[in-house]
Protein backbone atom coordinates (compact mmCIF):
# COMPACT_ATOMS: atom_id res chain seq x y z
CA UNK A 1 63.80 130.56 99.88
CA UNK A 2 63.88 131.65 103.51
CA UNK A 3 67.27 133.27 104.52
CA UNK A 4 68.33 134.73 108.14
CA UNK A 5 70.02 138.10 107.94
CA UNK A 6 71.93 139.66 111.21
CA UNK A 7 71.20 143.06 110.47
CA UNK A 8 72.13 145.90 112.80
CA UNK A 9 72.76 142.56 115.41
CA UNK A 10 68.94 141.76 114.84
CA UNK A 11 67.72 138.32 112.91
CA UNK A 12 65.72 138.82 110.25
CA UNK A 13 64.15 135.90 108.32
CA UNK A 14 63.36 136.73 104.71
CA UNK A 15 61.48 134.82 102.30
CA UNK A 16 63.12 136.17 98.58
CA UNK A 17 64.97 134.78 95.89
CA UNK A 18 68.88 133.88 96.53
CA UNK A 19 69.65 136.32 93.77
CA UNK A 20 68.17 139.40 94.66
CA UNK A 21 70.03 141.96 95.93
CA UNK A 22 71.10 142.55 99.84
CA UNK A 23 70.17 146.26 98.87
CA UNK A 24 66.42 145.49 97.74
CA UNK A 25 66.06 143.31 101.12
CA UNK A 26 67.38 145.95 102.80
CA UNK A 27 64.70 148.55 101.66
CA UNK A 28 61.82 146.87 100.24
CA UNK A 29 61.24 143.69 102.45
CA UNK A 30 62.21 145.14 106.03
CA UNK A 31 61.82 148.64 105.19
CA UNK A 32 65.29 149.83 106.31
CA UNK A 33 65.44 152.93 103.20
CA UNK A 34 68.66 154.79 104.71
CA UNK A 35 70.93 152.49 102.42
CA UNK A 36 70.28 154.15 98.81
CA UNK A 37 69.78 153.01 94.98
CA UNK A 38 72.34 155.06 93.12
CA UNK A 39 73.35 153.25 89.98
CA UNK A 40 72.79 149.68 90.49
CA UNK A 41 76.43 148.77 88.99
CA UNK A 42 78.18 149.26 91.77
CA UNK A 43 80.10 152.14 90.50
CA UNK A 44 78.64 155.03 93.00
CA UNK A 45 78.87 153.43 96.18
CA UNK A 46 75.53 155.08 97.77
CA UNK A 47 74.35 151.82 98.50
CA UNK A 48 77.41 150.47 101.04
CA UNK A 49 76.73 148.55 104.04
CA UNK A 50 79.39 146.75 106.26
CA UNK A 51 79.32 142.46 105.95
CA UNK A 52 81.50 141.46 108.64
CA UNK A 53 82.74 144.88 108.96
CA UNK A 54 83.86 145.05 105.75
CA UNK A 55 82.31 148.02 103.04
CA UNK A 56 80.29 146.48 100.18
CA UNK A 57 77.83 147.80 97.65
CA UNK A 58 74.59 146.15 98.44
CA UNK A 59 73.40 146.62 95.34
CA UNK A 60 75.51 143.70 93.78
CA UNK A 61 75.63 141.66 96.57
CA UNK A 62 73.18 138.46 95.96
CA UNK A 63 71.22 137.56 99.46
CA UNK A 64 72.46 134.66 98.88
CA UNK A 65 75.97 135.29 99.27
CA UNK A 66 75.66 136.79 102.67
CA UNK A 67 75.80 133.94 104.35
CA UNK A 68 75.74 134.25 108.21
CA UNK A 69 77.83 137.73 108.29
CA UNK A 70 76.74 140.40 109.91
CA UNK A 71 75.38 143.44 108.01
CA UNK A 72 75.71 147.05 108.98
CA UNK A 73 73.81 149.74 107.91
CA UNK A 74 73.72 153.42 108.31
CA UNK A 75 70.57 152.85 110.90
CA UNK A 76 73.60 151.59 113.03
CA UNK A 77 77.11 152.49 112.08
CA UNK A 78 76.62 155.56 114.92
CA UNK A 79 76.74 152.39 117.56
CA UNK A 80 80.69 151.85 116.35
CA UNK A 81 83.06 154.66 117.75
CA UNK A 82 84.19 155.23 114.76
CA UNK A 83 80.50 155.40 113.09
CA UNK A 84 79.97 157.72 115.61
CA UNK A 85 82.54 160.15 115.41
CA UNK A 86 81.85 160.36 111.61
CA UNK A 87 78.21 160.95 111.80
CA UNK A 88 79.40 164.43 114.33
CA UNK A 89 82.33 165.42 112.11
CA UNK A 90 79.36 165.28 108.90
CA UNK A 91 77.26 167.50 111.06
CA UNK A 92 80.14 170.18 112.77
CA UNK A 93 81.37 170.45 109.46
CA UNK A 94 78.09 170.46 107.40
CA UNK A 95 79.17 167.86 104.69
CA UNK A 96 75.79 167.37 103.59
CA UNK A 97 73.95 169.40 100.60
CA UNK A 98 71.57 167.05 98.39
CA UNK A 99 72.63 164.38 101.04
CA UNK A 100 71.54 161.43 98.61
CA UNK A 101 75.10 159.93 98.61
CA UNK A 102 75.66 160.53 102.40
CA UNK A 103 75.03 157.50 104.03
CA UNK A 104 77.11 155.37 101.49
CA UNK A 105 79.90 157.83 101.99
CA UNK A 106 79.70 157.66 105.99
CA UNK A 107 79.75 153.34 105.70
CA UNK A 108 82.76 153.77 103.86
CA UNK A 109 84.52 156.87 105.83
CA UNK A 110 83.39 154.41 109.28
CA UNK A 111 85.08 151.57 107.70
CA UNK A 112 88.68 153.70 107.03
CA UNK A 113 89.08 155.03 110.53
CA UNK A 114 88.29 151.83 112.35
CA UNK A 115 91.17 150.28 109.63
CA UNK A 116 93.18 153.54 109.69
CA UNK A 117 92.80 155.80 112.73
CA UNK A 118 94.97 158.19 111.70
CA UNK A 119 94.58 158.28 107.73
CA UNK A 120 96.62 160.53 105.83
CA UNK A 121 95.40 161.99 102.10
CA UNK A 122 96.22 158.89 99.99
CA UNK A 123 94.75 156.50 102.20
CA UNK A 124 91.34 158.93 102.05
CA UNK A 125 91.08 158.62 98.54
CA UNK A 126 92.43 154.92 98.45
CA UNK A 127 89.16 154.33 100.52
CA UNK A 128 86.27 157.02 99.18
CA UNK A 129 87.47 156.40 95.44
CA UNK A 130 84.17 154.42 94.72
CA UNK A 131 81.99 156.94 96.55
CA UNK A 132 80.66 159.47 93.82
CA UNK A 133 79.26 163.03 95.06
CA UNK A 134 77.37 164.26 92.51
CA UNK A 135 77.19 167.53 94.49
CA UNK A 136 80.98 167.50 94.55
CA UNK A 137 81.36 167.89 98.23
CA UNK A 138 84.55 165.93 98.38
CA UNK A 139 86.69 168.71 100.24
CA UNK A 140 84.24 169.04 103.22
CA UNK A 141 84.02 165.16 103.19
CA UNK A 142 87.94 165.08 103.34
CA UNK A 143 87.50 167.60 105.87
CA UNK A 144 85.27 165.48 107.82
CA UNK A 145 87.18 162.49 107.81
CA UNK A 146 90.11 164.06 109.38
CA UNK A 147 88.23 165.81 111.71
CA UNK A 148 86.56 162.72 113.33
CA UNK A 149 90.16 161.27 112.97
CA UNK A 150 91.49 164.47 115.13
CA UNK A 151 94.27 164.54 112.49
């Protein structure tokens, strides 16, 4: 079945079952690999995109349920201020060691400061909860956060 994706504010028309996962679309039909296969369950959250703004684990979203929201991925969360400001704060601050869980963690961090511009400790974790580090860089990503928050 053919489906129309707005990705990254470009239409893409995809020919793939309804069923299949928006993360396997992502990567394996128009070649856009920043969004990552962690688990597949939806339990590590290295595979988040935006739908309508909105942080989601690709990997158990159906194609099908897309519909005609828009998709962000980390090929374009540096156009959004707040995508931006992340994407600097991950680099001043060096976040990054294996980086394999990086991009899911800067969809979701993007996500909290264009909700919460200001976010205090509780709303950090309230938001990066299903983001899993295996590295265990949590403190420099909590670092980050506030630091692209100016807080």
């Amino acid at each position: 079945m053919a489906f129309t994706l707005k990705i990254n504010g470009t239409p893409h028309v995809v020919d793939v079952d309804g069923d299949i996962a928006l993360l396997w679309v992502l990567r394996d039909v128009i070649g856009m690999t920043g969004t990552k296969f962690g688990c597949g369950q939806s339990l590590c959250g290295a595979c988040t995109v935006h739908l309508d703004g909105q942080p989601v684990r690709s990997c158990q979203t159906p194609v099908d349920s897309v519909g005609e929201s828009a998709i962000t991925t980390i090929e374009a969360i540096g156009q959004s201020p707040q995508g931006a400001a992340v994407q600097k704060a991950w680099l001043e601050l060096e976040v990054v060691q294996c980086g394999y869980c990086q991009s899911g963690q800067i969809m979701s961090a993007a996500a909290l400061l264009r909700d919460t511009p200001k976010p205090t400790d509780e709303d950090i974790d309230a938001a990066m909860s299903g983001n899993v580090c295996r590295c265990g860089t949590y403190h420099r990503i909590r670092a980050a956060i506030k630091h692209a928050a100016g807080v």
